[in-house]
Protein backbone atom coordinates (compact mmCIF):
# COMPACT_ATOMS: atom_id res chain seq x y z
CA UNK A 1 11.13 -8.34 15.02
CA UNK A 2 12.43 -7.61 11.82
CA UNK A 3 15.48 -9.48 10.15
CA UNK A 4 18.55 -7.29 10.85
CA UNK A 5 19.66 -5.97 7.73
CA UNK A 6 23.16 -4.77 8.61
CA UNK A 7 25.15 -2.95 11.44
CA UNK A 8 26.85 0.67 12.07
CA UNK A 9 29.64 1.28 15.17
CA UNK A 10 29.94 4.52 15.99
CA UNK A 11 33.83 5.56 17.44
CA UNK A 12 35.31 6.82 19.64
CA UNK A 13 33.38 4.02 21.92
CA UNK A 14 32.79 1.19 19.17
CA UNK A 15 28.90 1.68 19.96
CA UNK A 16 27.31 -0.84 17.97
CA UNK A 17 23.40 -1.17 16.97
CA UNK A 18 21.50 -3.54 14.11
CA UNK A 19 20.12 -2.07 11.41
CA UNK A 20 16.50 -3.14 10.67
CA UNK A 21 16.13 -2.00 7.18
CA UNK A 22 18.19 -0.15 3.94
CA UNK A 23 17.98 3.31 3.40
CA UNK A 24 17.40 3.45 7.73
CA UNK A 25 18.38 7.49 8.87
CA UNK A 26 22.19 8.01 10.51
CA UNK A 27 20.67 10.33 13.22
CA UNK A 28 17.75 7.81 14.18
CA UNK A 29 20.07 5.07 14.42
CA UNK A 30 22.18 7.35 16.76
CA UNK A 31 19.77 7.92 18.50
CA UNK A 32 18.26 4.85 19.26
CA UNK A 33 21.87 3.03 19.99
CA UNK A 34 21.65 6.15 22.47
CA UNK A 35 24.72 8.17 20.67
CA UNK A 36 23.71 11.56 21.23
CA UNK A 37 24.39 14.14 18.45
CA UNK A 38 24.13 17.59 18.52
CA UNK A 39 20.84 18.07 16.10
CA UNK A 40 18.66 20.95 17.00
CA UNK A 41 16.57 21.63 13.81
CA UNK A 42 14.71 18.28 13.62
CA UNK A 43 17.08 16.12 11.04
CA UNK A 44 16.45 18.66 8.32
CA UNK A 45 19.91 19.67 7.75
CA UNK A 46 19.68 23.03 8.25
CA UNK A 47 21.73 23.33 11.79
CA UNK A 48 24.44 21.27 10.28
CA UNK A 49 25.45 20.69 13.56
CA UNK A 50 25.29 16.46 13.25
CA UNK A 51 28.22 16.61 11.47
CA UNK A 52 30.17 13.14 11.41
CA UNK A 53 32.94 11.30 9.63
CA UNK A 54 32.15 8.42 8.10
CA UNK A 55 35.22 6.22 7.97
CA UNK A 56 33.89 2.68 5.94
CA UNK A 57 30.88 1.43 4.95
CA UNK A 58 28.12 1.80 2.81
CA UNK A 59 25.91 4.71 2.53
CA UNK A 60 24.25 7.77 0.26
CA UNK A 61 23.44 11.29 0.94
CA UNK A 62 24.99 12.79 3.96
CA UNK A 63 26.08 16.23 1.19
CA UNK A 64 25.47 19.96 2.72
CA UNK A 65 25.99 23.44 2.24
CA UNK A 66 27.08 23.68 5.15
CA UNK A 67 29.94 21.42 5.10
CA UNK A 68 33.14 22.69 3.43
CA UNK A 69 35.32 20.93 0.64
CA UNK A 70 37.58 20.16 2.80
CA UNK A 71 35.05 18.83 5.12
CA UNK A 72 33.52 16.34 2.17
CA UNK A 73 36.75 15.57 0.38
CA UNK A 74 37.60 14.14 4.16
CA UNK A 75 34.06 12.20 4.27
CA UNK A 76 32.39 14.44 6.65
CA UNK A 77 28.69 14.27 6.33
CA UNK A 78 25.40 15.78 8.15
CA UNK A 79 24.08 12.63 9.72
CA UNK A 80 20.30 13.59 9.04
CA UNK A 81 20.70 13.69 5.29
CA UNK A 82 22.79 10.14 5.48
CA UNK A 83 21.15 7.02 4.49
CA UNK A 84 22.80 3.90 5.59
CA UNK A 85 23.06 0.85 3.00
CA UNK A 86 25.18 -1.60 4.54
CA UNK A 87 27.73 -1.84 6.98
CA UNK A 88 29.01 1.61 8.62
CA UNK A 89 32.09 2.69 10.94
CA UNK A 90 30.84 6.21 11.54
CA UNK A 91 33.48 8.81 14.05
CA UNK A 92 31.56 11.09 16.24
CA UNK A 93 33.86 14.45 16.04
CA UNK A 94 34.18 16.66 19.52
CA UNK A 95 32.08 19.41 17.88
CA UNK A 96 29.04 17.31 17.29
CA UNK A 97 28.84 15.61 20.45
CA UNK A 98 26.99 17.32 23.44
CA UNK A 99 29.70 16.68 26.18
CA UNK A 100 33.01 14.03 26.22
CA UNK A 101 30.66 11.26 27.96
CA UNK A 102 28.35 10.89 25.32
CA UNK A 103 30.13 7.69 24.27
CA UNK A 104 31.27 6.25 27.11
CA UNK A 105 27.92 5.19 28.36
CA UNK A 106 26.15 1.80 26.83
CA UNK A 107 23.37 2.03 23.86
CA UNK A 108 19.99 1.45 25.34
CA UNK A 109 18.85 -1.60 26.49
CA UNK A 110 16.14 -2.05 23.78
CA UNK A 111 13.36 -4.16 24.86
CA UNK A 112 11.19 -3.32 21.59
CA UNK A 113 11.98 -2.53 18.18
CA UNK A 114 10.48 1.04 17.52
CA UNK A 115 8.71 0.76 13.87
CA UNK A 116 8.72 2.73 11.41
CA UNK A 117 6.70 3.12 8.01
CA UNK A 118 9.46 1.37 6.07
CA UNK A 119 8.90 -1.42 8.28
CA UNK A 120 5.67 -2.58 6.25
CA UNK A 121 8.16 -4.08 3.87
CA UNK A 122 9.80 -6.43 6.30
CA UNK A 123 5.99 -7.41 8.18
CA UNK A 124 4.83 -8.11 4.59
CA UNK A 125 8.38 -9.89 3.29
CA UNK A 126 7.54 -13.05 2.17
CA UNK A 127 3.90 -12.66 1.51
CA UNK A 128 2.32 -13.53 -1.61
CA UNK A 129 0.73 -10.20 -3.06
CA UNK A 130 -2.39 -11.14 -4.33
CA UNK A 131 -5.24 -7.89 -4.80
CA UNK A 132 -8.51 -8.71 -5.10
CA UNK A 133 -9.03 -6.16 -7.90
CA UNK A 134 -6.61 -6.73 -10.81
CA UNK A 135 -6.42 -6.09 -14.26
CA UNK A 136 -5.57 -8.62 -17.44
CA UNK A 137 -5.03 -7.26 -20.71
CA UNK A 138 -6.31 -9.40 -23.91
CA UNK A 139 -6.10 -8.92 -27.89
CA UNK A 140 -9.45 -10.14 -29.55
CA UNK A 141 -10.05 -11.15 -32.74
CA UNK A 142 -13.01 -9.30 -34.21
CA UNK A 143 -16.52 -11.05 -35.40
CA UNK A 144 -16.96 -12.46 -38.19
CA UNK A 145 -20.10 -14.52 -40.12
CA UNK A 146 -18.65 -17.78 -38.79
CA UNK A 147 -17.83 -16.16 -35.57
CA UNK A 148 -20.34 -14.40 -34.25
CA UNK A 149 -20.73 -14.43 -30.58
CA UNK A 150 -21.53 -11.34 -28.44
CA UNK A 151 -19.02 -8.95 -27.38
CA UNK A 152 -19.34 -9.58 -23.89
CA UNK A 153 -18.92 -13.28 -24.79
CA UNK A 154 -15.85 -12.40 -26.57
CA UNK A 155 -14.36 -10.82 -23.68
CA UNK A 156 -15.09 -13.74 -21.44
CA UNK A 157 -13.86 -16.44 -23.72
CA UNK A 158 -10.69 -14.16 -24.37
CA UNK A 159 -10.09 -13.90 -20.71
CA UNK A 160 -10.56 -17.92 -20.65
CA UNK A 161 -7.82 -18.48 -23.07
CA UNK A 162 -5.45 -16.16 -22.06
CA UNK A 163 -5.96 -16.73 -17.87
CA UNK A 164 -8.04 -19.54 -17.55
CA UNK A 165 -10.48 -17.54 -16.03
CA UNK A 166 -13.90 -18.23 -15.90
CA UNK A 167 -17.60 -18.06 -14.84
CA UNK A 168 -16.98 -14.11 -14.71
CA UNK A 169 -20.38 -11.87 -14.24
CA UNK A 170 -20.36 -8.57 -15.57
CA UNK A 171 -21.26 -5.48 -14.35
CA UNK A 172 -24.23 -3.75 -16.41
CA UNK A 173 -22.12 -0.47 -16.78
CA UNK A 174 -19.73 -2.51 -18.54
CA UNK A 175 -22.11 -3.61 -20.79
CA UNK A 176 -23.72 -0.35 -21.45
CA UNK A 177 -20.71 0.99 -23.14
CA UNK A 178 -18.87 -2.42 -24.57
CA UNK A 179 -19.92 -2.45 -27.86
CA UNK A 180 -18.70 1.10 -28.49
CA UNK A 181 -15.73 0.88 -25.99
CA UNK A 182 -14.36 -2.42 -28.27
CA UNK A 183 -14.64 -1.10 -31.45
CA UNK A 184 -12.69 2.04 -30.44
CA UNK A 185 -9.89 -0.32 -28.73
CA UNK A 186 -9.42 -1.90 -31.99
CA UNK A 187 -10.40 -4.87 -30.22
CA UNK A 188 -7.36 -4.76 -27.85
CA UNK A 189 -8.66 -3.72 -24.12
CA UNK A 190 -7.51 -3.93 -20.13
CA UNK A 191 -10.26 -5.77 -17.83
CA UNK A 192 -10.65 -5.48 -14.61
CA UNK A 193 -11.93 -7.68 -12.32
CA UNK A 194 -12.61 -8.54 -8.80
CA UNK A 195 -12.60 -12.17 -6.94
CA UNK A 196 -15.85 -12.52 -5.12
CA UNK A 197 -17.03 -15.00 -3.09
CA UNK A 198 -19.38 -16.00 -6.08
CA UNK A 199 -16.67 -16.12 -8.61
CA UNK A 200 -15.32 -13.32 -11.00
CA UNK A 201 -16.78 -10.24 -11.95
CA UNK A 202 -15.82 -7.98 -14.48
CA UNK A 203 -16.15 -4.32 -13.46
CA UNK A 204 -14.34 -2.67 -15.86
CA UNK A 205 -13.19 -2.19 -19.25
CA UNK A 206 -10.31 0.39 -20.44
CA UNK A 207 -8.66 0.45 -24.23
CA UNK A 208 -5.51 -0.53 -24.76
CA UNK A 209 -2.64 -2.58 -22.69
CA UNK A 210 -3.20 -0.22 -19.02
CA UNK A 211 -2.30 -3.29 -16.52
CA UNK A 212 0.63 -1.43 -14.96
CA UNK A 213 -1.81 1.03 -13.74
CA UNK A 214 -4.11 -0.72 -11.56
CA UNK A 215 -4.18 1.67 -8.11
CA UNK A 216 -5.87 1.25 -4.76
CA UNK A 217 -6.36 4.13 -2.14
CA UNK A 218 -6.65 2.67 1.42
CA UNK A 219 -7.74 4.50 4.26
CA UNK A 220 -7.59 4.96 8.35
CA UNK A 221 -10.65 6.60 9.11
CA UNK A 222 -9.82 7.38 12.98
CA UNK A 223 -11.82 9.63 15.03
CA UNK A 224 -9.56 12.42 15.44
CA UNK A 225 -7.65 11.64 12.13
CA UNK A 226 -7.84 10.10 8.69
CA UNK A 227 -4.30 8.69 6.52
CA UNK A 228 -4.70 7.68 3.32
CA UNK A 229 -2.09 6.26 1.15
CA UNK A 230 -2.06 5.24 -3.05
CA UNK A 231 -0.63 2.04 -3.66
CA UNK A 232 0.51 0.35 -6.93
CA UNK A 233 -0.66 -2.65 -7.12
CA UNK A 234 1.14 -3.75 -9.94
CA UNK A 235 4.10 -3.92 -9.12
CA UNK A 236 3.08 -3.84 -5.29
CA UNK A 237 4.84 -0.67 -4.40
CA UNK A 238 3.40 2.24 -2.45
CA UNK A 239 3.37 5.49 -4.37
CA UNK A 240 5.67 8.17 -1.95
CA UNK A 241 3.27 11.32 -1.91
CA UNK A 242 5.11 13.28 0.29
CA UNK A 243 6.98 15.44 -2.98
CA UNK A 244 10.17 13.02 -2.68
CA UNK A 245 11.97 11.79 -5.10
CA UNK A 246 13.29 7.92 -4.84
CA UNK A 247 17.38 7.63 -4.42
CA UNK A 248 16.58 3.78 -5.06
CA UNK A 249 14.12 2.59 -7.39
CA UNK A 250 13.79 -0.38 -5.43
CA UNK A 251 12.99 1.26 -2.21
CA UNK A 252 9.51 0.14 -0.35
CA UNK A 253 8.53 3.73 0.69
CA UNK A 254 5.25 4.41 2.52
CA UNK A 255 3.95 7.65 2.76
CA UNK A 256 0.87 9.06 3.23
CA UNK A 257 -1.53 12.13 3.16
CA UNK A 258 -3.75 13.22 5.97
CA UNK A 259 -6.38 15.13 7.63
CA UNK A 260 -8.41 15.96 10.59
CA UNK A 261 -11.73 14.28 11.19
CA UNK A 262 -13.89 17.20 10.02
CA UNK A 263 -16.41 15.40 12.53
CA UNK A 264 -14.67 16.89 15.31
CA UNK A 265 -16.31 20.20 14.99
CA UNK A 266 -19.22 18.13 16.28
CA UNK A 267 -17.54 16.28 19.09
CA UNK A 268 -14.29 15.45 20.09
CA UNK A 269 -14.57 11.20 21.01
CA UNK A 270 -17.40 8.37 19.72
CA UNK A 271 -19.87 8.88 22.60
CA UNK A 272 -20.01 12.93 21.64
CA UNK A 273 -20.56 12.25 18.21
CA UNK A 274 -22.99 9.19 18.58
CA UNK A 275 -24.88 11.91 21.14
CA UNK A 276 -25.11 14.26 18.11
CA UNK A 277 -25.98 12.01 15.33
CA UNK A 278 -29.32 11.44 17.53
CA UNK A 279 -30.03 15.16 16.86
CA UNK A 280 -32.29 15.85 13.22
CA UNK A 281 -29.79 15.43 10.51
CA UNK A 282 -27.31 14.77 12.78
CA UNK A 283 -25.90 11.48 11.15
CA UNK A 284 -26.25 12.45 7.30
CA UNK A 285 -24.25 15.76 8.78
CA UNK A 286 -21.54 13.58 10.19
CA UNK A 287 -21.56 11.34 7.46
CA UNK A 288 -20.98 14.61 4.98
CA UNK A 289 -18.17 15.35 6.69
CA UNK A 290 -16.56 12.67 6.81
CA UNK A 291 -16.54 11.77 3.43
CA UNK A 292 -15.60 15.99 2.47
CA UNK A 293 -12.44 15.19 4.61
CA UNK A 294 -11.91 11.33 2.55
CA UNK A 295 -12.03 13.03 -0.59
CA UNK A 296 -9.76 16.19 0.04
CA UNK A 297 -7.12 13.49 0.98
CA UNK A 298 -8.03 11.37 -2.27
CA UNK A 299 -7.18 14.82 -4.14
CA UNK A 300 -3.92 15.82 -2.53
CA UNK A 301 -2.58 12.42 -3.04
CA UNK A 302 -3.81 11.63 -7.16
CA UNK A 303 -2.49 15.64 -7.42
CA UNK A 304 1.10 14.64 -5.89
CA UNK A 305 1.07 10.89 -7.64
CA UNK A 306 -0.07 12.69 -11.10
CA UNK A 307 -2.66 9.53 -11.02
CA UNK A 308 -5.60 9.54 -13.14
CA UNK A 309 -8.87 9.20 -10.96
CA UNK A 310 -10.12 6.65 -13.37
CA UNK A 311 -7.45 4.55 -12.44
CA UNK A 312 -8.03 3.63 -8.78
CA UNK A 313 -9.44 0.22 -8.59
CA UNK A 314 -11.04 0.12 -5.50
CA UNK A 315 -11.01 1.55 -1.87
CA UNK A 316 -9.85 -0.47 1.47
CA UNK A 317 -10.90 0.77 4.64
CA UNK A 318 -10.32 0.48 8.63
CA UNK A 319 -11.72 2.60 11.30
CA UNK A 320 -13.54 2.10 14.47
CA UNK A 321 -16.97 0.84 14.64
CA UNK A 322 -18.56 4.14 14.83
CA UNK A 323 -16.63 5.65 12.53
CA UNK A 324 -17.02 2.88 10.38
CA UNK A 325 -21.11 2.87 10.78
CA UNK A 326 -21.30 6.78 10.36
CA UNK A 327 -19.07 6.74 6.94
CA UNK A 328 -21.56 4.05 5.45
CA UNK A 329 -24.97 6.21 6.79
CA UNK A 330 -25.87 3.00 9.67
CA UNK A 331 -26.86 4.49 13.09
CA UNK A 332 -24.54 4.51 15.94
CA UNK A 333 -27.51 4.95 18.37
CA UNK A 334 -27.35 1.05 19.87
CA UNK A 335 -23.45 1.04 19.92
CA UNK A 336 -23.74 3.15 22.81
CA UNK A 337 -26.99 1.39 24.49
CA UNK A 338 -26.85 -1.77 26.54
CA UNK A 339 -25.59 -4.42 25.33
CA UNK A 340 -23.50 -2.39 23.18
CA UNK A 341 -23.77 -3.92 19.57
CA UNK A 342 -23.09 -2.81 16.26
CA UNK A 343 -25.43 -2.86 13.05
CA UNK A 344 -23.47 -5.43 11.38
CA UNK A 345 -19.74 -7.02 11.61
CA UNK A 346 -19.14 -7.71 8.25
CA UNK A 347 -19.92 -5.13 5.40
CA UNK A 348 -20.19 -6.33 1.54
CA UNK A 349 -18.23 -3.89 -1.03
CA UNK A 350 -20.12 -0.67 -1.49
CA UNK A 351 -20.05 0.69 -4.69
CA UNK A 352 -18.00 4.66 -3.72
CA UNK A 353 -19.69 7.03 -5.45
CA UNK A 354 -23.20 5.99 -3.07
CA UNK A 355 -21.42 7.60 -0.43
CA UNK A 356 -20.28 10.34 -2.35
CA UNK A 357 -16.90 9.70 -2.70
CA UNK A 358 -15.76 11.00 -5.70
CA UNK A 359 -14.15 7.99 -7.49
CA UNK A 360 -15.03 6.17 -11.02
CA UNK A 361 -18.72 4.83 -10.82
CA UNK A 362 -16.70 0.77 -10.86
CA UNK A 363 -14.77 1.39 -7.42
CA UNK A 364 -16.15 -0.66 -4.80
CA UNK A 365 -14.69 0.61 -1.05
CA UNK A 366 -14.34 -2.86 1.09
CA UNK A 367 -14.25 -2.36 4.62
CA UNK A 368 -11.62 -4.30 7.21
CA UNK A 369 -14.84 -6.05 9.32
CA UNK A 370 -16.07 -5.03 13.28
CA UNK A 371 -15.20 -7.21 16.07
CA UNK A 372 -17.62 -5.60 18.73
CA UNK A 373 -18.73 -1.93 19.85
CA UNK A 374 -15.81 -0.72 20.33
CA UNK A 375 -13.53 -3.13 18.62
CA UNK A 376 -13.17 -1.86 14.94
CA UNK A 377 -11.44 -2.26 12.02
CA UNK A 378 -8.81 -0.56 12.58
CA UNK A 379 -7.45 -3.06 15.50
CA UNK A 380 -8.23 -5.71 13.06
CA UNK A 381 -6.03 -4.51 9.83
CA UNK A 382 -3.38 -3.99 12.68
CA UNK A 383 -3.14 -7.45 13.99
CA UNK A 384 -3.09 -8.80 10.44
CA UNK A 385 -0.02 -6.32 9.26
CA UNK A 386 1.93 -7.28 12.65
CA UNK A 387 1.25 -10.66 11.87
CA UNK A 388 0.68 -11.29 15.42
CA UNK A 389 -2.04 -14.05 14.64
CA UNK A 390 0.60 -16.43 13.08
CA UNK A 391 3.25 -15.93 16.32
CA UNK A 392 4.18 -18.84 18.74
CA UNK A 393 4.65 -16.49 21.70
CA UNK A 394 1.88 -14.84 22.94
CA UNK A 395 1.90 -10.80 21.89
CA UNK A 396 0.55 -7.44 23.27
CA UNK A 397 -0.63 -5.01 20.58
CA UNK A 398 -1.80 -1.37 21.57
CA UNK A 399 -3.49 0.95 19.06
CA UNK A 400 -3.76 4.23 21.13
CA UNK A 401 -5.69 7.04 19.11
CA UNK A 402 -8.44 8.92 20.34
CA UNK A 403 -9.54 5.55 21.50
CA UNK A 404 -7.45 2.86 23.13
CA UNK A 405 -7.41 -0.80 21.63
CA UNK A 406 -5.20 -3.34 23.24
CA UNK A 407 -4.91 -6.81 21.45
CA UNK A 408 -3.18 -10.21 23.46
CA UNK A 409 -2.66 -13.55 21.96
CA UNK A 410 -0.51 -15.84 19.44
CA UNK A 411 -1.60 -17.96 16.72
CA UNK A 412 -3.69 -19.99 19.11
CA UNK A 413 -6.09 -17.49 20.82
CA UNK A 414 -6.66 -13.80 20.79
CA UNK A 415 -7.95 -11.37 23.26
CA UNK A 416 -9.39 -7.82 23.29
CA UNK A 417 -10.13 -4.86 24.56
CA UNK A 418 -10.66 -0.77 24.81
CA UNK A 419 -10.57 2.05 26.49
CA UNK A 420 -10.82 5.61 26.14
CA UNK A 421 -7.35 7.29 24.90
CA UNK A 422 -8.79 11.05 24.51
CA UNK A 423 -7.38 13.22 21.74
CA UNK A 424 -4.34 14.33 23.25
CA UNK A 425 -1.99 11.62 21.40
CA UNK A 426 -3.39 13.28 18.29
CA UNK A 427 -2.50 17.40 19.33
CA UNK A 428 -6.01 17.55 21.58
CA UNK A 429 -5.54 19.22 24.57
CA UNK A 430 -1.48 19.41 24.59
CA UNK A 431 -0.29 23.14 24.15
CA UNK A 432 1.87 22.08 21.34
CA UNK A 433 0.18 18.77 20.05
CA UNK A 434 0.00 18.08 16.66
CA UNK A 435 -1.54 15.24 14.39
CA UNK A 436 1.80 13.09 12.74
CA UNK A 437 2.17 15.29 9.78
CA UNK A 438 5.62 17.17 8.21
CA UNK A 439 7.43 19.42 11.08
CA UNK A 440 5.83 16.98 14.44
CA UNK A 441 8.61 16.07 16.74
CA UNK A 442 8.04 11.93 16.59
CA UNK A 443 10.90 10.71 18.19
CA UNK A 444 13.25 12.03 21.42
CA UNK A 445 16.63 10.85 22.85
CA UNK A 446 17.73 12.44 26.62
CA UNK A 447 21.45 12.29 27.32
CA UNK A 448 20.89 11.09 30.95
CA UNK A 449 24.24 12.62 31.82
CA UNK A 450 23.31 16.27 31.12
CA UNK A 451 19.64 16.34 30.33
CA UNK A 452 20.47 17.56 26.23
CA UNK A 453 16.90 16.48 24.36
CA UNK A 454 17.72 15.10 20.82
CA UNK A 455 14.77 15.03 18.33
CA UNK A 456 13.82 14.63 14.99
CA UNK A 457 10.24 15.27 13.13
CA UNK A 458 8.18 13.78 10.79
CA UNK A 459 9.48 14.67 7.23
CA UNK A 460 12.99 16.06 9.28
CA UNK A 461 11.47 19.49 9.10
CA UNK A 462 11.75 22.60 11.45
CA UNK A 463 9.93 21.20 14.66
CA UNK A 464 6.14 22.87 14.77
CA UNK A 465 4.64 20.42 17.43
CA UNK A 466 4.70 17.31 19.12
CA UNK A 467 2.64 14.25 17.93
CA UNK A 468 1.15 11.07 20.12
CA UNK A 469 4.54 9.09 19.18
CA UNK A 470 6.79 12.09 20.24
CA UNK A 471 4.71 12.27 23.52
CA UNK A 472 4.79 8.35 23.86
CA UNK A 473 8.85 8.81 23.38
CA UNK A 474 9.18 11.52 25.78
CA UNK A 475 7.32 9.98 28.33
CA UNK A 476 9.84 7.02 28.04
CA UNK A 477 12.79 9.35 28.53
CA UNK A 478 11.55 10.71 31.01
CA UNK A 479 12.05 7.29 32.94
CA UNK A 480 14.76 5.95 31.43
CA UNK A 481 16.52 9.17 32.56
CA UNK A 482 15.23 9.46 35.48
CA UNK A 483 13.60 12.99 35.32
């Protein structure tokens, strides 16, 4: 659980909830403290009918067109567009409220904390950021008769003296174009480097001072699925490529681009597409299209960042075990056989651009390892973000995709498992399903008293669908409500 950040109250009733994070939505918090608002175009302000009147507190946003002056100069606001910052006292007006009861019945017992991307920066508060792949700029002094040395000895020892660094290898590509590259830089150039578990290598070389720009693309490779997301590592923010501007520049955002599998076309779960990779060509076909659908995402999000491609450091990515093995070309065949085991549970760094993946020639793609068959990376970069490994008391974790991964334990022991989840939690087989992009209904509040739904969508756009965490949601409602 989070650390509670602040609190809102909501009048007529004096509903109170904790707030888990700044910048946390007026309408999700409503909903989740079970206020019910009217709100029927999906928190994207254009019903205007979540109108509320905020009477203390800290907050931003909240302005419409379709308020009045009056309305604003009286500190009405649309409670999708409002972004809480500290303490609120927020009055639910007659119009905006689905009938009289809405407030006289208690918030929901919550027995979980629902998460949301902003969340990563409370489950990583604290942490020591550390990449693997960073970048140290040095000034040289050129050679002379009484100091000679190589370049590539030059760069070392200046990387020495600066950072203490040494025993570094070098990749030959850096060597190939040093000499020229140095000269150029007036002897003033960026390295970057990786930690290995042999020591430091040097794997790149740029001119001039470009350590602020030292990017890393990471990647969910799911079955039905794929995310990607940009991340500065520099200052250890995450790049919002969703065409958003930032209200705070010191707001954690997470946001990231995505696609379909375009493996599905050959088979809709692991067993299908294990089945076809046995057929001629089958796995380089798979493989193809897996990395065609990796590097339209890597596109969409350097065109939306305005990143350079030469400036991504390196590649991190999760996926199940098949997925995994069919990205890096390794048949599935004996995942599927009895006993059930994969090629390998641990994969070095591949160098990108052997796959295909069209990244500078020094990106190296390092790959969250397998636990078992059907126990992939994916479940693994989950229980390390939910920090569920370090936790006194013992913790369930569910991944539910197109496959199911369940995770039990505390800092002491760990247990796992899987199961078959089907596609439907990512749009398969649900009339109006949808993979969790801009316009998919994610989360759903039922007035129990007169059945009203309350939603709001990924991106609080016009509702086009229904993703797994809207079904999940409804589902709940459904109980809690007794329908």
């Amino acid at each position: 659980m989070p650390k509670k950040f602040c609190k809102v109250k909501f009048f007529p009733n004096e509903v109170e909830i904790d707030i888990y994070r700044k910048g946390e939505n007026l309408l999700r918090a409503a909903m989740v403290a079970g206020v019910h608002i009217n709100a029927s175009c999906g928190g994207n302000g254009s019903c205007g009918k979540c109108k509320v009147k905020i009477l203390n507190g800290d907050y931003i946003g909240g302005l419409s067109p379709k308020l009045s002056a009056d309305d604003i100069k009286e500190g009405y606001r649309l409670a999708c567009q409002t972004r809480i910052m500290g303490d609120l006292e927020v009055e639910i007006p007659i119009e905006s409220q689905v009938d009289k009861s809405v407030l006289r019945r208690k918030a929901k017992e919550a027995p979980a904390h629902v998460f949301h991307a902003l969340d990563i920066q409370q489950l990583v508060k604290g942490w020591i950021i550390d990449p693997t792949v960073f970048k140290r700029y040095i000034e040289l002094s050129p050679p002379t008769l009484d100091d000679n040395i190589s370049d590539l000895e030059r760069v070392t020892r200046g990387l020495k003296e600066k950072y203490g660094i040494e025993g570094i290898s070098t990749d030959f590509r850096v060597i190939k174009k040093l000499a020229h590259l140095i000269r150029k830089a007036d002897w003033k150039v960026t390295a970057t480097l990786v930690l290995t578990r042999k020591g430091y290598k040097l794997i790149n070389l740029e001119e001039g001072d470009v350590t602020a720009k030292n990017y890393s693309i990471v990647l969910d490779i799911g079955t039905t699925t794929i995310f990607g997301q940009l991340l500065n590592l520099y200052d250890c923010k995450i790049f919002n490529c969703s065409g958003k501007t930032f209200e705070d520049p010191d707001e954690y955002t997470l946001a990231e681009a995505s696609d379909y599998n375009a493996q599905i076309s050959y088979g809709e779960d692991v067993i299908t597409r294990i089945v076809f990779s046995q057929k001629p060509g089958g796995l380089k076909t798979l493989q193809e299209a897996v990395i065609k659908t990796i590097n339209g995402i890597i596109d969409e999000l350097l065109n939306i960042s305005k990143i350079d491609r030469d400036k991504i450091s390196h590649l991190v990515i999760a996926g199940n075990t098949t997925m995994t093995q069919i990205l890096l070309g390794l048949d599935p065949k004996y995942i599927r056989e009895a006993p059930y085991v994969p090629t390998a549970n641990f994969i070095p760094p591949v160098r990108a651009i052997h796959l295909g993946i069209n990244v500078g020639e020094h990106v190296h793609m390092y790959i969250f390892p397998l636990v078992a068959s059907y126990m992939g990376g994916d479940i693994v970069s989950g229980v390390l973000g939910s920090g569920i490994f370090q936790r006194e008391e013992t913790t369930l974790y569910i991944d539910i995709g197109t496959n199911g991964e369940i995770v039990l334990g505390n800092k002491d022991w760990l247990a796992s498992c899987s199961c078959s989840a089907g596609p439907a939690f990512e749009g398969g087989g649900v009339k109006f399903g949808m993979r969790a992009t801009k316009g998919a209904i994610e989360q759903i509040s039922i007035n129990p008293t007169t059945f009203e739904p309350m939603f709001l969508t990924i991106g609080k756009q016009k509702p086009k669908g229904i993703c797994g965490s809207g079904l999940i949601d409804a589902m709940a409602e459904f109980l809690l409500t007794g329908i």
